[in-house]
N, C-alpha and C. Protein backbone atom coordinates (compact mmCIF):
# COMPACT_ATOMS: atom_id res chain seq x y z
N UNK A 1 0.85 -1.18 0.00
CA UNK A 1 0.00 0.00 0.00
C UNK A 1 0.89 1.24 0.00
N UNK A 2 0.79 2.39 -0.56
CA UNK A 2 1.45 3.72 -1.23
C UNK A 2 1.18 3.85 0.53
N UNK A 3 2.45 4.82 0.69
CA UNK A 3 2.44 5.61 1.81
C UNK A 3 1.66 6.76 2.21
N UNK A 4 1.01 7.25 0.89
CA UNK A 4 0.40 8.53 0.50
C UNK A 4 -0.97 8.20 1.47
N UNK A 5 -1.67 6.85 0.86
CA UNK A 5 -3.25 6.45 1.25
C UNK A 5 -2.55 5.86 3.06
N UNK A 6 -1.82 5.56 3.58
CA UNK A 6 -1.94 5.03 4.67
C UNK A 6 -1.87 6.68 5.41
N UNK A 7 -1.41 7.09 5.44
CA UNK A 7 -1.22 8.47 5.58
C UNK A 7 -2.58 8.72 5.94
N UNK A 8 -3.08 9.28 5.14
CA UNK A 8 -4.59 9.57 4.60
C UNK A 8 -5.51 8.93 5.52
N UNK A 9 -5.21 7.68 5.18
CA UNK A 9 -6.21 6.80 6.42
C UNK A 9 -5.55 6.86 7.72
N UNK A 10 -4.66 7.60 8.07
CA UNK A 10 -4.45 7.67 10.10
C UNK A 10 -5.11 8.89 10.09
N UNK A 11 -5.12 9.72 8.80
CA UNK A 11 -5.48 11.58 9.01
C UNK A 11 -7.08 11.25 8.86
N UNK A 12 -8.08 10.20 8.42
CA UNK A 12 -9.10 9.81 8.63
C UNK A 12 -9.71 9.54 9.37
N UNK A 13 -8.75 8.68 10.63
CA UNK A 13 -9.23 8.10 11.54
C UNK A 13 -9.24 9.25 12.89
N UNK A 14 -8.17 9.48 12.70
CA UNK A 14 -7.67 10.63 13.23
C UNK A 14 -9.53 11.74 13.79
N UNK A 15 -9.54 12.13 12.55
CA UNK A 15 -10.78 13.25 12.58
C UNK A 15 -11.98 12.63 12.85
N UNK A 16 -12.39 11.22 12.85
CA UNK A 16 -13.71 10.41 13.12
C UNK A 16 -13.21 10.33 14.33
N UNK A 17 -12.13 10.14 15.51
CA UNK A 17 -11.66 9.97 16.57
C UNK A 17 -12.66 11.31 17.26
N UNK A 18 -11.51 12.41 16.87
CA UNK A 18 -12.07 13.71 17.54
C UNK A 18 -13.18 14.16 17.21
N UNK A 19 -14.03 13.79 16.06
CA UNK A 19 -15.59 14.05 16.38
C UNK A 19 -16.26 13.51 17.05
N UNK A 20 -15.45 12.34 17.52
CA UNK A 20 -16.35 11.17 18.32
C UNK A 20 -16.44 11.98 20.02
N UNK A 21 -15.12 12.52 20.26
CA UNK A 21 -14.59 13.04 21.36
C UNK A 21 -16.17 14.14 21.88
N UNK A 22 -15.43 14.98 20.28
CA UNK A 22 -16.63 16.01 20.78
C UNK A 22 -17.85 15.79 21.37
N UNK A 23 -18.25 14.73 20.05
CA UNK A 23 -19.78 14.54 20.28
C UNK A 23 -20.07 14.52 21.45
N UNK A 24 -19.06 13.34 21.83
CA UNK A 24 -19.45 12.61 23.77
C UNK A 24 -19.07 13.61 24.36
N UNK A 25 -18.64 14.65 24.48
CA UNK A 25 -18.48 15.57 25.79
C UNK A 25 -19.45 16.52 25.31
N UNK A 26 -20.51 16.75 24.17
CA UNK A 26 -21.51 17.49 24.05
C UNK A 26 -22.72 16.97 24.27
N UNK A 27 -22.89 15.71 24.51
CA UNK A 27 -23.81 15.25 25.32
C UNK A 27 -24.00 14.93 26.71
N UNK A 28 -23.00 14.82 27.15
CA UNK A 28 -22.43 14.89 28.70
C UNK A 28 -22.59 16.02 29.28
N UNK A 29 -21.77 17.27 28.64
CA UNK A 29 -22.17 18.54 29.20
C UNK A 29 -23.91 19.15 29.25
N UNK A 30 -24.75 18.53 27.87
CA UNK A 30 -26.08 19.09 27.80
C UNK A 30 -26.75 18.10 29.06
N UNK A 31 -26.33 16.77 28.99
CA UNK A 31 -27.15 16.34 29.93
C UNK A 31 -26.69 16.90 31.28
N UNK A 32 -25.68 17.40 31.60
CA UNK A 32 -25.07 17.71 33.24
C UNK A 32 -26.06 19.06 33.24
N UNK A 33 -26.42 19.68 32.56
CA UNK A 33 -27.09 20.63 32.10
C UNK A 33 -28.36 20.56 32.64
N UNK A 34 -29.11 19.64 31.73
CA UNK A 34 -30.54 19.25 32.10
C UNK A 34 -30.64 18.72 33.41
N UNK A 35 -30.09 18.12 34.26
CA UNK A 35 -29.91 17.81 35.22
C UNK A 35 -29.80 18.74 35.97
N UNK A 36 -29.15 20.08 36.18
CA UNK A 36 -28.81 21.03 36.78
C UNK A 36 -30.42 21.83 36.69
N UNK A 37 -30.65 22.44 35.49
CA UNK A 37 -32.36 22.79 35.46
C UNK A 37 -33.41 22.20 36.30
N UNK A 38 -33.13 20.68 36.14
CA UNK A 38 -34.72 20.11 36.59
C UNK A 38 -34.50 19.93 38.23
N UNK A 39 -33.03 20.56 38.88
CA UNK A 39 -33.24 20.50 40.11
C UNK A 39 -34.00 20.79 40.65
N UNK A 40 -35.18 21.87 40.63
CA UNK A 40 -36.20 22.14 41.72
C UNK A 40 -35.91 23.88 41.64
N UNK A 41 -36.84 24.29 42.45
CA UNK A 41 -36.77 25.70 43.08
C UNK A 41 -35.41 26.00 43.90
N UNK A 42 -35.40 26.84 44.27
CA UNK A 42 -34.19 27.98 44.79
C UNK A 42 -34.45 27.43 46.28
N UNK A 43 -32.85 27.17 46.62
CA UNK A 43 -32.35 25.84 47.65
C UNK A 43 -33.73 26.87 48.83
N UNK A 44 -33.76 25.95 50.13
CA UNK A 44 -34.40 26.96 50.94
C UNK A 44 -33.38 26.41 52.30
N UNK A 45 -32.81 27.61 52.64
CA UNK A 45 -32.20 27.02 53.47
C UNK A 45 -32.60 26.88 55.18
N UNK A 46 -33.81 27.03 55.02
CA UNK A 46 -34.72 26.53 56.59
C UNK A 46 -34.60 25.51 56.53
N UNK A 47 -34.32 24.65 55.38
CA UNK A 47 -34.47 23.02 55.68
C UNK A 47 -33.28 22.36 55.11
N UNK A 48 -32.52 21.65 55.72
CA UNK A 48 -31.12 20.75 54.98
C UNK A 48 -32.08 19.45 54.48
N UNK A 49 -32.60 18.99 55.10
CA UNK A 49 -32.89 17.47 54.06
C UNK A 49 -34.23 17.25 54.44
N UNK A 50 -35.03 17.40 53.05
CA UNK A 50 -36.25 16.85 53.49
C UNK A 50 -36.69 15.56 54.01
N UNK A 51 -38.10 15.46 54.69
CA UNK A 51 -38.63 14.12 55.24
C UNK A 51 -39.40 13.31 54.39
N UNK A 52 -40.38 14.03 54.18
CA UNK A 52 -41.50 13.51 53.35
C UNK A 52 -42.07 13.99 52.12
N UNK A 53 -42.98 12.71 51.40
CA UNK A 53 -43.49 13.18 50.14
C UNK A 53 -45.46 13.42 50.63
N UNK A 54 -45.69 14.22 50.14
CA UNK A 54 -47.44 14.33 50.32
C UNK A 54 -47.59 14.02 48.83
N UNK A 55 -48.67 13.24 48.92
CA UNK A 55 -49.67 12.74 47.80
C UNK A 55 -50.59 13.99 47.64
N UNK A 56 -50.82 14.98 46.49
CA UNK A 56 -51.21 15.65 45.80
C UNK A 56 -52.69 15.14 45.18
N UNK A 57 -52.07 14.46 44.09
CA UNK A 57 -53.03 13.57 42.98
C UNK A 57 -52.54 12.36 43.45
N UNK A 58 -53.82 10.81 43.16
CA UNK A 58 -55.00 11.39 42.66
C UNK A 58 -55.57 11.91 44.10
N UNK A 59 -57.10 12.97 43.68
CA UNK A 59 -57.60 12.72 44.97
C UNK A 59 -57.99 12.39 46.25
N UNK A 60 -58.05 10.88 45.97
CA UNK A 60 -58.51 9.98 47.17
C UNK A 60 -57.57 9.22 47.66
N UNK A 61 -56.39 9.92 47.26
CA UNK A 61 -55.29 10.15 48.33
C UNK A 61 -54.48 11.21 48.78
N UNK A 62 -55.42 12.11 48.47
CA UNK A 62 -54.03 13.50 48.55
C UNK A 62 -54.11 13.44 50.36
N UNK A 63 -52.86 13.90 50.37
CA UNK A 63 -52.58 14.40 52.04
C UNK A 63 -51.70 12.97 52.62
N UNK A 64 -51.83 11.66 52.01
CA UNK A 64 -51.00 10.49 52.43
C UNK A 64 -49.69 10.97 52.76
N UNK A 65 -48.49 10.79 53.97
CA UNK A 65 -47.75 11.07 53.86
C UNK A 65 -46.75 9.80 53.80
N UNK A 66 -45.42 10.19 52.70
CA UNK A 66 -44.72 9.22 52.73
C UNK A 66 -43.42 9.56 52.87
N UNK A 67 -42.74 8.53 54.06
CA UNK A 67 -41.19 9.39 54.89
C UNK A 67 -40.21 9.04 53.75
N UNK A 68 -39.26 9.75 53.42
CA UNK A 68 -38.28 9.87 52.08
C UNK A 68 -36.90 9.04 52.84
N UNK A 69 -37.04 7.81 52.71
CA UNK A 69 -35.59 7.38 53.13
C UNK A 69 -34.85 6.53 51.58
N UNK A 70 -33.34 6.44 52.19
CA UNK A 70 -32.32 6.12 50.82
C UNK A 70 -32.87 4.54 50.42
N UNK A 71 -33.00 4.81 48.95
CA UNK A 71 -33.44 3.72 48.29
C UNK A 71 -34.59 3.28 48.21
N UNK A 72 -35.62 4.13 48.48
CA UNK A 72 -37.25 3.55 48.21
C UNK A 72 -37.54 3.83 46.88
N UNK A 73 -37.72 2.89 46.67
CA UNK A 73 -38.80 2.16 45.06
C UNK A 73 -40.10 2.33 44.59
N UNK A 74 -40.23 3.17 44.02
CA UNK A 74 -41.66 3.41 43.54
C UNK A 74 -42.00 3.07 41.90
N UNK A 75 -43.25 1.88 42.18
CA UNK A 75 -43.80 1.75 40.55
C UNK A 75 -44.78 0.50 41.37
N UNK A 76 -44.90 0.15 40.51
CA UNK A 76 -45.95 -0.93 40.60
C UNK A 76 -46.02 -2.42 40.51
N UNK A 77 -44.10 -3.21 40.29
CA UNK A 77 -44.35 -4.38 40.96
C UNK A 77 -44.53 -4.48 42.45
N UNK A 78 -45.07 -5.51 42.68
CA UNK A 78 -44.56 -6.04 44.77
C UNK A 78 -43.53 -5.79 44.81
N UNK A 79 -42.51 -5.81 44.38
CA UNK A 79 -41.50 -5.22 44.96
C UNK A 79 -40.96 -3.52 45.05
N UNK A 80 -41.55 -3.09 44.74
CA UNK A 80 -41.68 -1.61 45.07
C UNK A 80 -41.84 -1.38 46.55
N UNK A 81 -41.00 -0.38 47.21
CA UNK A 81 -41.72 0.08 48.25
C UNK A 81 -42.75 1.18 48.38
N UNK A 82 -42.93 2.27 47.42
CA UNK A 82 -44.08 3.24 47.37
C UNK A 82 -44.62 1.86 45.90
N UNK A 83 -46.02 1.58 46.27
CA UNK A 83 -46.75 0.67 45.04
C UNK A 83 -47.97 1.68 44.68
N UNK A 84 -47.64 2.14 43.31
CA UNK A 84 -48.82 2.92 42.58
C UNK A 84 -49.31 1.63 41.86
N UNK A 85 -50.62 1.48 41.94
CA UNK A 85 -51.64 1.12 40.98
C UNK A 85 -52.44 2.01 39.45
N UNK A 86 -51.40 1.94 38.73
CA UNK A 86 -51.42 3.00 37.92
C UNK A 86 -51.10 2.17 36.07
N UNK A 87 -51.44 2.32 35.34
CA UNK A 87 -50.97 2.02 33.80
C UNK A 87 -49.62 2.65 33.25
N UNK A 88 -50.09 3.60 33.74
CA UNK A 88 -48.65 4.61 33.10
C UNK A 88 -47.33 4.69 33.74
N UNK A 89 -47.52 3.72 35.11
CA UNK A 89 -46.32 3.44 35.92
C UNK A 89 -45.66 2.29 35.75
N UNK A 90 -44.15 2.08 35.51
CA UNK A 90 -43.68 1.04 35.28
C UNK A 90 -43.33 0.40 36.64
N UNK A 91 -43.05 -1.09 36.25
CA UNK A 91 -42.66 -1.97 37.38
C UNK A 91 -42.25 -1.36 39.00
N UNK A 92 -40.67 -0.99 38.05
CA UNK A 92 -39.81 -0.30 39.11
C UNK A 92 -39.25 0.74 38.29
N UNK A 93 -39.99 2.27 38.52
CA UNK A 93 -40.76 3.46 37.82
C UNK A 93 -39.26 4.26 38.14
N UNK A 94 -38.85 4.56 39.50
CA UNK A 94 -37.91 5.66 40.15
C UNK A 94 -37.52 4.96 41.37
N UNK A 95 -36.42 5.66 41.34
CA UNK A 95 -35.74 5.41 42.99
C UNK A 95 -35.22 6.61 43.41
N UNK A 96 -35.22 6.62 45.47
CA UNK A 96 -35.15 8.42 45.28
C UNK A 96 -33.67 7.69 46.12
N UNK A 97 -32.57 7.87 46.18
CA UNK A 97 -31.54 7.95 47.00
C UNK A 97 -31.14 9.15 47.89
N UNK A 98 -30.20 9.02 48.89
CA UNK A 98 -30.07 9.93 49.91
C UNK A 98 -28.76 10.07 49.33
N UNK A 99 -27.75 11.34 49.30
CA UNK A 99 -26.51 11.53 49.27
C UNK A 99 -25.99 12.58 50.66
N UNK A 100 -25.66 11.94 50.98
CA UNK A 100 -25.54 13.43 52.31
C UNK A 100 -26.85 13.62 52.99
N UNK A 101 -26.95 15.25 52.64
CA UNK A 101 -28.30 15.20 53.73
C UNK A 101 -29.15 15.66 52.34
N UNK A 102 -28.94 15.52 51.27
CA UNK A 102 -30.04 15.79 50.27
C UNK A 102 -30.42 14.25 49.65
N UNK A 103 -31.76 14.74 48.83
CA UNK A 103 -32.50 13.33 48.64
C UNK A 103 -32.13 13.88 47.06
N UNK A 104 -32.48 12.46 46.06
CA UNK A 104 -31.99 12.64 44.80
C UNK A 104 -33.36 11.72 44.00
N UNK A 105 -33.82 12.08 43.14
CA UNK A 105 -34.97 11.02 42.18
C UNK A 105 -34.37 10.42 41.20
N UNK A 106 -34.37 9.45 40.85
CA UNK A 106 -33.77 8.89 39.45
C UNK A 106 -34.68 8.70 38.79
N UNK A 107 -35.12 8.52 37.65
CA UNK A 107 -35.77 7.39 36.33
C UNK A 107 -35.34 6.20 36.10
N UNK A 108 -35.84 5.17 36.24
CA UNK A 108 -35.29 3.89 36.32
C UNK A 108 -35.70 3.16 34.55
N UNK A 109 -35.90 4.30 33.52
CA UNK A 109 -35.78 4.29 32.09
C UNK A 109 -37.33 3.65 32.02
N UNK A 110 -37.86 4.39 32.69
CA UNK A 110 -39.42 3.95 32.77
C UNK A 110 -39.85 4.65 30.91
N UNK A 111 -40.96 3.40 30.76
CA UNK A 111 -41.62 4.18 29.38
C UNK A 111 -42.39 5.73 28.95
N UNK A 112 -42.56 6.18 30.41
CA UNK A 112 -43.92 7.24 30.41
C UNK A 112 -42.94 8.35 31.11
N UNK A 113 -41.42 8.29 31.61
CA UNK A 113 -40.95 9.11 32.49
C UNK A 113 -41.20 9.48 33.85
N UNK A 114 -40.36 10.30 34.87
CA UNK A 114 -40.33 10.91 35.99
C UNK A 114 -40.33 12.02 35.64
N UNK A 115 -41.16 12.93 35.88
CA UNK A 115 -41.08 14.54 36.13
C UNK A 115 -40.66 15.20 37.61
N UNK A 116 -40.34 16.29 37.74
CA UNK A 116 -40.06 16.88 38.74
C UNK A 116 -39.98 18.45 38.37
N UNK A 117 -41.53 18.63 39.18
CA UNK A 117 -41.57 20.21 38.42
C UNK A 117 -42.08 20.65 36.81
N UNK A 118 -42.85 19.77 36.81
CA UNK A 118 -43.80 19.58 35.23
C UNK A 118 -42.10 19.27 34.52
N UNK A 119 -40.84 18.96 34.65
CA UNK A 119 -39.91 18.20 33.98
C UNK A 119 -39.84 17.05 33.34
N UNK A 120 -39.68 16.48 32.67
CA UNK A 120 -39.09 15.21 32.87
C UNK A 120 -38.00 14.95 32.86
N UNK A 121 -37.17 14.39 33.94
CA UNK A 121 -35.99 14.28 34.06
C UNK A 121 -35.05 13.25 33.64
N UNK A 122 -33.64 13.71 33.06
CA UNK A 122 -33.29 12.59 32.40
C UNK A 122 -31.94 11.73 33.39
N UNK A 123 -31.69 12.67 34.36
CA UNK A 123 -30.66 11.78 35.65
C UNK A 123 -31.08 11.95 36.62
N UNK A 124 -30.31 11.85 37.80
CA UNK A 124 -30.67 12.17 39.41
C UNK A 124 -30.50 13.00 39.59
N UNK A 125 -32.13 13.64 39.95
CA UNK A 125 -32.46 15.42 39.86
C UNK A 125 -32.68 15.03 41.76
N UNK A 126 -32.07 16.32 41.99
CA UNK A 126 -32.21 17.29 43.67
C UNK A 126 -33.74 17.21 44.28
N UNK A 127 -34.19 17.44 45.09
CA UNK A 127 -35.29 17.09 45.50
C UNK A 127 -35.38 18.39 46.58
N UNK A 128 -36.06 19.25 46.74
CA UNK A 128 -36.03 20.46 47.79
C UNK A 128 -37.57 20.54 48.15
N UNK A 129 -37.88 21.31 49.27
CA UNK A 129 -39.10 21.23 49.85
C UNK A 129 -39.80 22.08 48.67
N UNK A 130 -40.90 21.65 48.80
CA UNK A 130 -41.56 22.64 47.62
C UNK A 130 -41.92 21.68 46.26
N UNK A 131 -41.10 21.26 45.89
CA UNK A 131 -40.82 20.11 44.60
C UNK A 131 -41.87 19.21 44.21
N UNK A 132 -42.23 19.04 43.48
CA UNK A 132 -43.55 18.00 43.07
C UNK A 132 -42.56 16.59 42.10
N UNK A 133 -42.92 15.92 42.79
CA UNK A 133 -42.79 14.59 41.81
C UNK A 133 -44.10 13.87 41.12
N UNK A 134 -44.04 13.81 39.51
CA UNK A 134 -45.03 13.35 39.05
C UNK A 134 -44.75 11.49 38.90
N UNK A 135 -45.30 10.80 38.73
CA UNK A 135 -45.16 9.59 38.32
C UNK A 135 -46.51 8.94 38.00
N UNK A 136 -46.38 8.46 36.34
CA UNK A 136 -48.25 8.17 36.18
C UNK A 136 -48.85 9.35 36.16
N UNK A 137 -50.04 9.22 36.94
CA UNK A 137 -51.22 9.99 37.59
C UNK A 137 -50.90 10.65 38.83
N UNK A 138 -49.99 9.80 39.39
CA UNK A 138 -49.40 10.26 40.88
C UNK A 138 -48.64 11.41 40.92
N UNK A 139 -49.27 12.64 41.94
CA UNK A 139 -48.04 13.52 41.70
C UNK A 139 -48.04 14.21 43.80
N UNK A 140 -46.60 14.11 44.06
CA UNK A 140 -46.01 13.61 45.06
C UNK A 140 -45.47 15.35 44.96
N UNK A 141 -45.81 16.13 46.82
CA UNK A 141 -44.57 17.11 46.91
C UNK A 141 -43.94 16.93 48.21
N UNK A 142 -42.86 17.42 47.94
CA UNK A 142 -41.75 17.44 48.98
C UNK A 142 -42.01 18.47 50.26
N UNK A 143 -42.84 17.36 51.62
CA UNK A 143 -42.68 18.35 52.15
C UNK A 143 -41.72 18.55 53.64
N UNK A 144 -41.86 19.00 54.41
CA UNK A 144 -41.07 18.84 56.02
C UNK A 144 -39.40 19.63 55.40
């Protein structure tokens, strides 16, 4: 093979390399991004870590309170620990984890999404008093 075309093909690979680069750190940065947005309202600092979620919707449960500890499961197999009876909720829908003294929501790549704050969020969004979590029909705020 001519030295000319091998050439050519490292200066090829070369530039599919560093677009590749880009790409991935321009999706990384937009998602660190979106993540940063769908945190919630403006920190409040009367409260370091919330307790609980109040049931909102539906109706004929608003006011339920549910205590926010690391690793509770919400969707709708038995194995969930918050169990919505819902269509639009998957199995195992979200998980909220504790990091410190703040609580965190994930999406567990449910079909219908997690919102937070009419959001839908695409990583582990912040959780602050005030905050509504939607899931399904269910929509959950942060209170204590």
């Amino acid at each position: 093979m001519p030295a000319a075309v091998l050439t050519l093909a490292k200066v090829a690979f070369l530039v599919v390399l560093f677009a590749f680069i880009a790409w991935s750190l321009r999706v990384v940065i937009r998602e660190l991004r979106e993540s940063a947005e769908g945190a919630g309202a403006a920190p409040d600092l009367t409260l370091a870590r919330p307790a609980e979620l109040e049931v909102k919707e539906p109706p004929e449960h608003r006011g339920t309170r549910i205590p926010l500890v690391h690793g509770l499961t919400i969707g709708r197999s038995d194995a969930a620990n918050l169990q919505l009876d819902d269509a639009y909720v998957s199995g195992t829908h979200a998980v909220i984890t504790a990091r410190g003294d703040d609580f965190f929501v994930t999406d567990e790549s449910s079909s219908n999404g997690t919102y937070v704050n009419r959001r839908r969020i695409g990583g582990a969004t912040l959780l602050r008093r005030g905050d509504t979590v939607q899931i399904g029909r269910t929509v959950l705020e942060v209170v204590k």
